[in-house]
Protein backbone atom coordinates (compact mmCIF):
# COMPACT_ATOMS: atom_id res chain seq x y z
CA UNK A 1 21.89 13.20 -5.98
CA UNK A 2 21.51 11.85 -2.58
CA UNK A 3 21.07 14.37 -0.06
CA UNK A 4 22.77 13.69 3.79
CA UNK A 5 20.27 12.86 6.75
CA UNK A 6 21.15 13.56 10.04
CA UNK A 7 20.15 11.76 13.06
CA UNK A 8 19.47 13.70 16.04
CA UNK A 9 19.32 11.74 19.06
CA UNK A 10 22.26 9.22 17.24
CA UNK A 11 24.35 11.99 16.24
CA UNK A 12 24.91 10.20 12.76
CA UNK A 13 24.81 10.48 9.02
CA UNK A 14 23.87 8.75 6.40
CA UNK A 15 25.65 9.52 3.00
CA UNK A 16 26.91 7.66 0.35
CA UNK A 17 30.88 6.98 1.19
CA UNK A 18 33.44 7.28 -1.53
CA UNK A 19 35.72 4.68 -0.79
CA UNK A 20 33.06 2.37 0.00
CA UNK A 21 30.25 3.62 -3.00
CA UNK A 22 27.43 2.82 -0.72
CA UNK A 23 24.86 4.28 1.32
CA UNK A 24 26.41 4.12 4.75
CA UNK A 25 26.44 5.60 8.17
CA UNK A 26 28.88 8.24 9.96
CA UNK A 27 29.18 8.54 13.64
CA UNK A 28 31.26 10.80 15.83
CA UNK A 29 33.46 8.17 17.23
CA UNK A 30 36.88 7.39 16.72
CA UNK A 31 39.49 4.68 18.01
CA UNK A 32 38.67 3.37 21.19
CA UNK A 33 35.25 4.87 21.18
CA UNK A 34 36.70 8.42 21.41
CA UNK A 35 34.75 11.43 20.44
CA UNK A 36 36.03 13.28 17.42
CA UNK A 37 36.65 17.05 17.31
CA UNK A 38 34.54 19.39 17.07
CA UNK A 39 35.12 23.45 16.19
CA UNK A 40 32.66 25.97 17.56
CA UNK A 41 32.02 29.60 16.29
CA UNK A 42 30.06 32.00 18.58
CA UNK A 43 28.01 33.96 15.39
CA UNK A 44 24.34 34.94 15.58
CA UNK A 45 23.15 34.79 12.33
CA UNK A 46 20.58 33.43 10.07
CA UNK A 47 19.97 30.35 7.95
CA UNK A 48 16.75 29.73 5.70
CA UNK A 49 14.77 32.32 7.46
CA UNK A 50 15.50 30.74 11.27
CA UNK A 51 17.74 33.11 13.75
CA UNK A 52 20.96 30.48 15.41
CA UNK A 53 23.67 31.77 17.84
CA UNK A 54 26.37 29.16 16.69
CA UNK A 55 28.09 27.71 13.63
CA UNK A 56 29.38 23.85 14.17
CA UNK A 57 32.09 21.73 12.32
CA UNK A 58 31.86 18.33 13.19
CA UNK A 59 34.09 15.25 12.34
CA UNK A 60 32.65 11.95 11.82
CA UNK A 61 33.96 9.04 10.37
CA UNK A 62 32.16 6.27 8.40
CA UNK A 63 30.97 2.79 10.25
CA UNK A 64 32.51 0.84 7.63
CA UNK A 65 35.43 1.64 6.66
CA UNK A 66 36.94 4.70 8.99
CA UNK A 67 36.91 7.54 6.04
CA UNK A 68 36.88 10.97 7.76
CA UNK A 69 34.15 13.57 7.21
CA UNK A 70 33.06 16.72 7.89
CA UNK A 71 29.45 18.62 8.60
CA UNK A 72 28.60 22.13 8.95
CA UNK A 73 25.49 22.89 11.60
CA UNK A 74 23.81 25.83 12.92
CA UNK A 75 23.18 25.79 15.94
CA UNK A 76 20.85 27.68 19.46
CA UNK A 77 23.25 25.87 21.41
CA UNK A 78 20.31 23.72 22.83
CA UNK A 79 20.87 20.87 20.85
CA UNK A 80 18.53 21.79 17.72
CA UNK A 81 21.23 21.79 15.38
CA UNK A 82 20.40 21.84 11.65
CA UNK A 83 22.79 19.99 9.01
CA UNK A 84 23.51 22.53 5.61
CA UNK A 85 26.82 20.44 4.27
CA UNK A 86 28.40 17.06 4.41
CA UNK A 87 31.65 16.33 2.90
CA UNK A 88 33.26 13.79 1.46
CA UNK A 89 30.41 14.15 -1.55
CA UNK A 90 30.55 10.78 -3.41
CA UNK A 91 30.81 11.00 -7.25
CA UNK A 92 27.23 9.34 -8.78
CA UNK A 93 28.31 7.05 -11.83
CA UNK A 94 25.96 6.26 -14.48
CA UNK A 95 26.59 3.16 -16.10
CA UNK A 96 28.15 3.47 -19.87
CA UNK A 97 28.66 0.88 -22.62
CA UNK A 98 32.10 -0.29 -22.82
CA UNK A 99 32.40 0.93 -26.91
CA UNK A 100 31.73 4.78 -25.75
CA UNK A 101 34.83 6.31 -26.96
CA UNK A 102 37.05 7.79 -24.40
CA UNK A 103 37.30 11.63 -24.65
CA UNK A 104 33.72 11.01 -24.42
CA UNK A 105 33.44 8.80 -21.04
CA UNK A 106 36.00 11.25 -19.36
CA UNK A 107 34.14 14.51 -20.26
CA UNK A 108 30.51 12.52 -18.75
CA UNK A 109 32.85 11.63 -15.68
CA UNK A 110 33.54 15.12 -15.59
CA UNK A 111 29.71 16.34 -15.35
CA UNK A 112 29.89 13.80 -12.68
CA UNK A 113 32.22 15.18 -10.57
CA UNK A 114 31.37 18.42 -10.90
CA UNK A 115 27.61 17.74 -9.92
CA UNK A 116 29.03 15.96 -6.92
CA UNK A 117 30.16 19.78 -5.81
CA UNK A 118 26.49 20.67 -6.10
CA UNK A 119 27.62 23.07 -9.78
CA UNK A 120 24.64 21.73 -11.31
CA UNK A 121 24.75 24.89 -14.11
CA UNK A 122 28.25 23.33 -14.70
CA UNK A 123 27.50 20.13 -15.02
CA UNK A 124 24.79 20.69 -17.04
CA UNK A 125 26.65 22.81 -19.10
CA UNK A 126 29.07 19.77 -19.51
CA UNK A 127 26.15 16.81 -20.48
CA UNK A 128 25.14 19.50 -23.26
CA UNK A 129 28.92 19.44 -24.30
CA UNK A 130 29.15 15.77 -24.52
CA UNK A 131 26.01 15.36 -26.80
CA UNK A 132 27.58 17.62 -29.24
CA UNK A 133 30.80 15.78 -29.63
CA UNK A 134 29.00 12.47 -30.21
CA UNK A 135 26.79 12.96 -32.39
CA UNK A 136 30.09 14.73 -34.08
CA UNK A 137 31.80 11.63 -34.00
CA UNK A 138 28.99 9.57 -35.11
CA UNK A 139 29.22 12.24 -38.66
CA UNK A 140 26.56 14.41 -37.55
CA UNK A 141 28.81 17.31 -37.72
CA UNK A 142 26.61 20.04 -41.01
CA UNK A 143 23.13 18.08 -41.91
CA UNK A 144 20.67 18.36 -44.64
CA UNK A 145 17.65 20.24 -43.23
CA UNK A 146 14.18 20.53 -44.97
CA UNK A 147 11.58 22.60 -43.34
CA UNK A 148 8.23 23.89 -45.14
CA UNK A 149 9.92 22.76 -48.09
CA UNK A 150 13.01 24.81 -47.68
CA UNK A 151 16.29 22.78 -48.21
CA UNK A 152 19.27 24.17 -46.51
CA UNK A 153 22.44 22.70 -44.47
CA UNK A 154 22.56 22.99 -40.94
CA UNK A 155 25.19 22.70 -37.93
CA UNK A 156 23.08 23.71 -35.61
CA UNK A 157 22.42 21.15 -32.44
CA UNK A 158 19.04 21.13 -32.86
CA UNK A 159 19.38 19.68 -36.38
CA UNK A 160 21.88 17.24 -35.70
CA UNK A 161 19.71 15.93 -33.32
CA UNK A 162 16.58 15.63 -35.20
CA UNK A 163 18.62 13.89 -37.73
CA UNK A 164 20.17 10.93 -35.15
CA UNK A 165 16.59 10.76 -34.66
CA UNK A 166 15.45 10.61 -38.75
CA UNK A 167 18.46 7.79 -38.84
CA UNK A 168 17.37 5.54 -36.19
CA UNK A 169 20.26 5.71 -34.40
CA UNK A 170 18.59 7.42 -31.17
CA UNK A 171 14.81 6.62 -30.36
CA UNK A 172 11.81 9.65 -31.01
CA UNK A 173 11.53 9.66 -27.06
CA UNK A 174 15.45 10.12 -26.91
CA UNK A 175 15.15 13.18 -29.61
CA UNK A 176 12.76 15.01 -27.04
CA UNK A 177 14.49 14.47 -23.92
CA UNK A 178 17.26 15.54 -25.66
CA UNK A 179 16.16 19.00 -27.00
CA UNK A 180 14.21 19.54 -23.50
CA UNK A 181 16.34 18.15 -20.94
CA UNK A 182 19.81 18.61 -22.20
CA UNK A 183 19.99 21.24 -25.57
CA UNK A 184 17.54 23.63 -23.92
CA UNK A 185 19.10 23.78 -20.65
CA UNK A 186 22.64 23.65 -21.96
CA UNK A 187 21.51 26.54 -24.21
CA UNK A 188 20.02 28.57 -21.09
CA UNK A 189 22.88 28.03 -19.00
CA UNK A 190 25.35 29.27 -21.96
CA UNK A 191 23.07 31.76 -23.09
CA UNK A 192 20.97 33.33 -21.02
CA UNK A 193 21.02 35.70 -18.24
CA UNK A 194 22.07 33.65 -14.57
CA UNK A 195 19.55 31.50 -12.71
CA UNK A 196 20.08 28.80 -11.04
CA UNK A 197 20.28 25.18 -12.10
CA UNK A 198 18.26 22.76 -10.22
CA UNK A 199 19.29 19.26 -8.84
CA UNK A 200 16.79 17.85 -10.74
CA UNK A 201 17.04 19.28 -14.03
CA UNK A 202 20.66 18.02 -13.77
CA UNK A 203 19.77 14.71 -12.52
CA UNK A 204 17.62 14.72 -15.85
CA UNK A 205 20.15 16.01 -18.12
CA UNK A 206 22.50 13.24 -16.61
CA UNK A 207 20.08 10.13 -17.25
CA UNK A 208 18.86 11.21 -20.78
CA UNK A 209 22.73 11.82 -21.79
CA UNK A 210 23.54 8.30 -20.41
CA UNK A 211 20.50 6.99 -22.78
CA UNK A 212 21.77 8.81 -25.96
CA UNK A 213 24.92 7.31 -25.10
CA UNK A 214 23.51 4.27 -24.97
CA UNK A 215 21.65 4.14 -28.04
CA UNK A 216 24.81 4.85 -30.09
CA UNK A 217 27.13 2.17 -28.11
CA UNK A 218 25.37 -0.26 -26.56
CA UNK A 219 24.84 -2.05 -30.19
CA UNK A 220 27.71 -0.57 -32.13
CA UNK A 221 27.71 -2.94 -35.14
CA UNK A 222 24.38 -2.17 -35.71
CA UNK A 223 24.31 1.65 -35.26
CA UNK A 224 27.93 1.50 -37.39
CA UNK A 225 25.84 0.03 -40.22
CA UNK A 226 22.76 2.45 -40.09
CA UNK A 227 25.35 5.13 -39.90
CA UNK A 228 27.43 4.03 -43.35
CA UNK A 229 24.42 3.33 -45.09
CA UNK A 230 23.27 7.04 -44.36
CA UNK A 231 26.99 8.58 -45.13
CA UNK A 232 27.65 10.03 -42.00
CA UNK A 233 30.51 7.54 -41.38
CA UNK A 234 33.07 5.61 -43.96
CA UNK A 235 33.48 2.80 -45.00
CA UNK A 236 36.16 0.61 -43.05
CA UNK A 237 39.36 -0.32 -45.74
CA UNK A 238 39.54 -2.87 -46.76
CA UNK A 239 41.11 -6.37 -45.45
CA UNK A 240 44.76 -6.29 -46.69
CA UNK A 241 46.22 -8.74 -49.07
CA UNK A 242 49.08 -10.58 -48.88
């Protein structure tokens, strides 16, 4: 996720804009050069360990194309003002294949969107959901398991997984960024006691989704046939007659 930068001595930002989806800058300047508002609130408080005497909302308003934003500052009220937020946030879309089914696309969009709010345990939560339902829809829904020579059925994700793997239909690096980088931290997050979700381990969890999703849909034909000729999927009917 692209974090804001704020220029001092320009007074600007640079963010990625959500009606234009591009890095771009945001001034303070309005029609006619005008200065946009700005609210002030007299608070001494503190902000990642430094005392300030002021919190600052400040409008600015995108060089491009004119769409309004807002920043949050603190502030000594000697110019050394220190950027925490930036809004608009800009939704980060990952590239999908055009076959990826759509309950599936709009529950990724959703991790999107939600990790554009910074709710990266959310988010996260959400990648985690949409590897279970595909490799449900791809049949990997109760698989045959055999460990140390123990046969036994299994539903569990970590199975399924392992078995897309077995099939061919998702690479060995794909298995192992799935269990680490989506499974496990889907399973912490749903799990385990609170902590807090990083913007990387997201960022992770969103890429090696995008990659699972790609292996299943970016050659469909071909993963369609691997997946018949292992029984996870049937047959299609056959071609009517006249």
């Amino acid at each position: 996720m692209r974090k804001p930068i704020y220029n001092h001595q320009e007074h600007t930002i640079l963010a990625q804009c959500p009606t234009c989806d591009a890095v771009t800058s945001f001034d303070t300047k309005g029609p006619g050069n005008s200065q946009l508002g700005i609210c002030i609130k007299d608070q001494f408080h503190n902000y990642q360990g430094t005392n300030y005497s002021r919190i600052l909302w400040r409008f600015f308003r995108c060089n491009n194309c004119g769409h309004g934003g807002v920043a949050k500052f603190h502030d000594k009220g000697q110019g050394h003002d220190v950027l925490e937020s930036f809004y608009p946030t800009a939704v980060e879309h990952a590239k999908l294949p055009v076959e990826v089914p759509d309950d599936i696309r709009e529950e990724f969009r959703e991790a999107e969107l939600v990790a554009s709010h910074a709710a990266f345990r959310a988010a996260s939560a959400l990648l985690r959901s949409v590897l279970e339902k595909v490799l449900t829809k791809n049949g990997y829904v109760e698989v045959e398991v055999d460990e140390n020579g123990k046969k036994f059925k299994s539903k569990s994700l970590k199975h399924r997984i392992d078995a897309a793997a077995s099939d061919g239909v998702i690479t060995e690096a794909r298995k192992r960024r799935a269990h680490e980088n989506i499974r496990v931290l889907g399973n912490d997050i749903l799990h385990d006691e609170w902590r807090k979700v990083e913007v990387q381990e997201y960022e992770d969890a969103h890429i090696y989704s995008q990659r699972v999703l790609e292996d299943l849909y970016d050659d469909r034909e071909t993963v369609e046939k691997i997946l018949r000729a292992k029984k996870r999927i049937p047959d299609p009917p056959p071609p009517a007659t006249a």
